[in-house]
C-alpha atoms as a PDB file:
ATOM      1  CA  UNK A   1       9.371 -21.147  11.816  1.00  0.00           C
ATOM      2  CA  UNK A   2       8.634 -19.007   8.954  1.00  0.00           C
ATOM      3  CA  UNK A   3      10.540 -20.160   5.132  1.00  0.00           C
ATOM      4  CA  UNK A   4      12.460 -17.625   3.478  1.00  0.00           C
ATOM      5  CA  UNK A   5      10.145 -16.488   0.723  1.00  0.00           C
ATOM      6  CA  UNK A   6      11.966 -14.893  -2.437  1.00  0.00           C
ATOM      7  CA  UNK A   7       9.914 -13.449  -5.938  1.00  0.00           C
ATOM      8  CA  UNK A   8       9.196 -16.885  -8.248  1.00  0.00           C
ATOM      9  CA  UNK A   9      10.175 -16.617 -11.547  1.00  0.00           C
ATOM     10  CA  UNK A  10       7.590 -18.409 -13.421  1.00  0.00           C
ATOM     11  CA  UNK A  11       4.121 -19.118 -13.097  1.00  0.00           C
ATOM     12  CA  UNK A  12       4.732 -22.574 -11.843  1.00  0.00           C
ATOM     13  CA  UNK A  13       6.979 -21.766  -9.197  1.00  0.00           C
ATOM     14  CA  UNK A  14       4.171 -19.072  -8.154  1.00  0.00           C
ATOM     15  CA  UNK A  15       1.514 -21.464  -8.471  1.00  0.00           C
ATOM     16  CA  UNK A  16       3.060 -24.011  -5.854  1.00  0.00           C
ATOM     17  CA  UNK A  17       4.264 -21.504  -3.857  1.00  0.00           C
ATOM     18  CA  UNK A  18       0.405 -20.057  -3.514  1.00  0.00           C
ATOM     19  CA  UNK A  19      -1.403 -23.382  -3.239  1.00  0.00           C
ATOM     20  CA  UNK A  20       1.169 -24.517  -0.424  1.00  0.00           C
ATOM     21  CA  UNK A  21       0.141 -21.506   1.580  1.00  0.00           C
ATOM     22  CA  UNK A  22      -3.266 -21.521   0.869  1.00  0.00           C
ATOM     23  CA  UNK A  23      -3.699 -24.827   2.073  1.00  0.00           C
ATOM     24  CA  UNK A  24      -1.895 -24.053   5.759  1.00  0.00           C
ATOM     25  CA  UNK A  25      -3.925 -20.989   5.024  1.00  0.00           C
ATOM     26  CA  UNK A  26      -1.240 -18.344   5.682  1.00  0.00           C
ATOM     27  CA  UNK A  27      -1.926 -15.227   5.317  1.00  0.00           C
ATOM     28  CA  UNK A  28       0.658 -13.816   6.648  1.00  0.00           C
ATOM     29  CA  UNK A  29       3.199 -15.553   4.336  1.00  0.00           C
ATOM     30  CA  UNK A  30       1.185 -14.956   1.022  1.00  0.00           C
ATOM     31  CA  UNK A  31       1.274 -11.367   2.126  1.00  0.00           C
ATOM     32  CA  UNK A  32       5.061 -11.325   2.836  1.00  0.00           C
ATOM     33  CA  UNK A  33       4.927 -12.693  -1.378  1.00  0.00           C
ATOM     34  CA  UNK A  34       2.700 -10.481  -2.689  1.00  0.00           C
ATOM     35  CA  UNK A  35       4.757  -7.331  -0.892  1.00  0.00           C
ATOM     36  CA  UNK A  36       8.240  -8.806  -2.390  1.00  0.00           C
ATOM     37  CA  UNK A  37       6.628  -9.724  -5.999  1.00  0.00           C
ATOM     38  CA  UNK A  38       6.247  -6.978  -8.360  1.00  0.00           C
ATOM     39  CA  UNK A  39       2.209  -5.963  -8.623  1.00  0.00           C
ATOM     40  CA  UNK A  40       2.817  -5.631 -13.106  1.00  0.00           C
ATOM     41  CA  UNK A  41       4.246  -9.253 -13.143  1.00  0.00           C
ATOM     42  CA  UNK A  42       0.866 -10.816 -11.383  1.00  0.00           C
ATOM     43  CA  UNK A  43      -1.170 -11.859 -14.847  1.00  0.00           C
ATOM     44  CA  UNK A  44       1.826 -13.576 -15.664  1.00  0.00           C
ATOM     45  CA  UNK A  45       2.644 -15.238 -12.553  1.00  0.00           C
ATOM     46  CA  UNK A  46      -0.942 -16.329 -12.325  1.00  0.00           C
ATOM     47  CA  UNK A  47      -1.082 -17.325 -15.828  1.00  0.00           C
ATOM     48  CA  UNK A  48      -4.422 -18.928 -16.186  1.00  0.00           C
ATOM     49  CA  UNK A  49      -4.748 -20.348 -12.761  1.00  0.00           C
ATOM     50  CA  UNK A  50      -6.807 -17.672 -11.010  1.00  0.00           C
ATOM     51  CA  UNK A  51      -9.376 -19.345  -8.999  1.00  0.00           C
ATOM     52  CA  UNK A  52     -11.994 -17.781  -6.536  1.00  0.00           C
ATOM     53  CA  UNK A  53     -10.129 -19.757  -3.607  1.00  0.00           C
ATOM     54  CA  UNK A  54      -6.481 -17.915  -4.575  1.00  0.00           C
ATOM     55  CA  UNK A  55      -8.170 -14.677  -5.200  1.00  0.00           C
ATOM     56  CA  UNK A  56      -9.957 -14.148  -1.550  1.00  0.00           C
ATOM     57  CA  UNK A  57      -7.054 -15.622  -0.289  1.00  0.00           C
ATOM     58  CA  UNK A  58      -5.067 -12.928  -1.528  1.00  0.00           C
ATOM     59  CA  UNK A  59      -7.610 -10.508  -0.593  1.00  0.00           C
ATOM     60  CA  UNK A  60      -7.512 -11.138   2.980  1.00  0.00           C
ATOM     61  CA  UNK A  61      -3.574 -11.485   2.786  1.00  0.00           C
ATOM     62  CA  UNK A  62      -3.880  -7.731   1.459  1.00  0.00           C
ATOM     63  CA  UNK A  63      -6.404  -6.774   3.905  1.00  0.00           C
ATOM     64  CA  UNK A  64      -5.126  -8.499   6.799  1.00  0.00           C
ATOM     65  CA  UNK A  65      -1.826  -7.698   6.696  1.00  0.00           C
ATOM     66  CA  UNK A  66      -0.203  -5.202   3.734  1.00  0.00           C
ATOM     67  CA  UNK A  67      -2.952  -2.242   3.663  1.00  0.00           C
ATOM     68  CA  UNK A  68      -2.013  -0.773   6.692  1.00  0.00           C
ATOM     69  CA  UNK A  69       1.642  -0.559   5.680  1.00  0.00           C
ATOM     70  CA  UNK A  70       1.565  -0.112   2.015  1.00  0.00           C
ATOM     71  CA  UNK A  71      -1.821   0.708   1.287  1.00  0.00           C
ATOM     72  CA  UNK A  72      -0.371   2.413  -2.588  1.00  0.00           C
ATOM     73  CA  UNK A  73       0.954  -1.781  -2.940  1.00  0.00           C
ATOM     74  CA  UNK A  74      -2.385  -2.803  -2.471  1.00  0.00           C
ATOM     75  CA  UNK A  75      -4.151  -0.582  -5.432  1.00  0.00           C
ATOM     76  CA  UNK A  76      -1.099  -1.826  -7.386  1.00  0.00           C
ATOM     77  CA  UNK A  77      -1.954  -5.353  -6.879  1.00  0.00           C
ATOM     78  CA  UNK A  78      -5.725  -4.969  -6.717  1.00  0.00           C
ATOM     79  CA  UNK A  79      -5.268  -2.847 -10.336  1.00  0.00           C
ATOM     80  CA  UNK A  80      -3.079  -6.052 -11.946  1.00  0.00           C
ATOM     81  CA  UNK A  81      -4.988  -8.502 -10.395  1.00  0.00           C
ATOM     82  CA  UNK A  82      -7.921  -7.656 -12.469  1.00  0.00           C
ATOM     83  CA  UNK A  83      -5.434  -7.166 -15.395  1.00  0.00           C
ATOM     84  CA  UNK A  84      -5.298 -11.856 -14.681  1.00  0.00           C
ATOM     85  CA  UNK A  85      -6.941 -14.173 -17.026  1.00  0.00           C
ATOM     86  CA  UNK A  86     -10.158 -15.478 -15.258  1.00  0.00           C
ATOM     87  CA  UNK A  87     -10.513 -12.200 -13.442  1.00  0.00           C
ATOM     88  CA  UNK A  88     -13.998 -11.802 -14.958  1.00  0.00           C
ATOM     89  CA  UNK A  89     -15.010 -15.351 -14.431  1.00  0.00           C
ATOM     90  CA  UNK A  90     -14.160 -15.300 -10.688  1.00  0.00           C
ATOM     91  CA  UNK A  91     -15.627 -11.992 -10.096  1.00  0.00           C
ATOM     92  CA  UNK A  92     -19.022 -12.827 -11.222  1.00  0.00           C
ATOM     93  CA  UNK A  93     -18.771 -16.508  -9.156  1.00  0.00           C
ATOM     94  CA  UNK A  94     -18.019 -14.271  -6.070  1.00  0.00           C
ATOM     95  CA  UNK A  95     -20.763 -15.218  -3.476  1.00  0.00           C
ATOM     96  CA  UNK A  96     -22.557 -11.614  -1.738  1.00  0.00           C
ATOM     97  CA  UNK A  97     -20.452 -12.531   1.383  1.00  0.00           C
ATOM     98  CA  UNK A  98     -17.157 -12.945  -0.933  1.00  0.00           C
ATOM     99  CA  UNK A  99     -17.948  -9.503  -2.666  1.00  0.00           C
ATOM    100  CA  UNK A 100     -17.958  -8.194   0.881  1.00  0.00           C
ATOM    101  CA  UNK A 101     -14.468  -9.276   1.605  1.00  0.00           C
ATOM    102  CA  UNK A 102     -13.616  -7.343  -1.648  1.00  0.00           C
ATOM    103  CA  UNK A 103     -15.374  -3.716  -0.616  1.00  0.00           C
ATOM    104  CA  UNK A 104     -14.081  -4.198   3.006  1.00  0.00           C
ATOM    105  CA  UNK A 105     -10.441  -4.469   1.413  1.00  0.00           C
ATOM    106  CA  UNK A 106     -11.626  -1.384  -0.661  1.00  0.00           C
ATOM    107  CA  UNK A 107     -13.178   0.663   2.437  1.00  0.00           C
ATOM    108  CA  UNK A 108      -9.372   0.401   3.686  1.00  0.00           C
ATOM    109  CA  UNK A 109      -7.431   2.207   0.845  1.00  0.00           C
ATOM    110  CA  UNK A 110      -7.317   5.847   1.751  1.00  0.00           C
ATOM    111  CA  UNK A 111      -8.271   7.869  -1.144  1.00  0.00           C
ATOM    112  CA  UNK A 112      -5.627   9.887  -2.547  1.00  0.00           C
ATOM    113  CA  UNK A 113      -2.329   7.835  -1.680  1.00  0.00           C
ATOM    114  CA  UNK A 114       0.589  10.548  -2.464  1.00  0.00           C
ATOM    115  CA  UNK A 115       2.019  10.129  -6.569  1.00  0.00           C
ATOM    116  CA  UNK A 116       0.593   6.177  -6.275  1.00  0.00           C
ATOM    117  CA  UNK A 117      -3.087   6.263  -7.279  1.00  0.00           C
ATOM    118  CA  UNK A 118      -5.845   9.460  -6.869  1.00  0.00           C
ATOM    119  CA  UNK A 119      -9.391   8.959  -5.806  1.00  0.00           C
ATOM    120  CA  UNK A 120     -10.598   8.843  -9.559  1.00  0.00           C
ATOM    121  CA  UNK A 121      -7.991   5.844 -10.199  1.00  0.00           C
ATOM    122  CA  UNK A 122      -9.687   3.729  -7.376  1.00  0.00           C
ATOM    123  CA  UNK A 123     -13.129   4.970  -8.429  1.00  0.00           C
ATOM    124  CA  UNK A 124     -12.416   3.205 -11.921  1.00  0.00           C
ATOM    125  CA  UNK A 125     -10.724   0.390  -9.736  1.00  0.00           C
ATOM    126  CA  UNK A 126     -13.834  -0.142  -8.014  1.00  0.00           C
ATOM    127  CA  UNK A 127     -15.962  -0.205 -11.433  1.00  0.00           C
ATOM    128  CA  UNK A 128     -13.898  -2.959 -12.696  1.00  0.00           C
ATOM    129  CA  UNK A 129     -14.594  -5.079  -9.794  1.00  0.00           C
ATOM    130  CA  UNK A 130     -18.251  -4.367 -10.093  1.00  0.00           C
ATOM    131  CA  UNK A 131     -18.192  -2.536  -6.144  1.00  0.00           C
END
């Protein structure tokens, strides 16, 4: 039976909330989170905790189960996730395969999405994340 998920207020409350459904590794769940929680208040919710773990795990939540809905959500997420402290660190600990996960997620936004993002947004997007 699936919990009731509703947007954590603090970084803490994010934190546990993540780890609990990384470990059952539920993707579907951390997607239903990161579609209620508002993309600009990521870096904060993840504070300083951004590990490579959380970040493919969000990754695949995105790709797995979000893109094909709300593919403008993803950029949004994607652009303040690399906005997190420890983005750069994880990024350049990303294994080839890991990286691969990343551009697949990429391959998947369309590239002009309406008033949300233009394809010279996610070619920047994609320089940040070294793709």
């Amino acid at each position: 039976e699936k919990l009731p998920i509703s947007e954590p207020t603090n970084a803490y409350d994010f934190g546990q909330i993540i780890n609990a459904m990384n470990s059952n590794k539920d993707k579907a769940a951390c997607a239903d989170l990161l579609t209620i929680t508002d993309p600009k208040k990521l870096p904060v919710l993840l504070s300083n905790k951004l590990e490579g773990e959380i970040f493919l795990f969000f990754i695949q939540s995105l790709e797995y189960y979000v893109v094909g809905k709300d593919p403008g959500l993803v950029y949004q997420h994607l652009f303040y996730l690399s906005k997190a402290e420890r983005f750069k660190v994880v990024l350049a600990l990303l294994s080839k395969n890991e990286k691969e996960q990343v551009q697949q997620l990429f391959s998947l936004l369309p590239e002009n999405q309406n008033n949300q993002y233009c394809s010279e947004d996610l070619g920047s997007l994609k320089k940040v994340y070294e793709l």
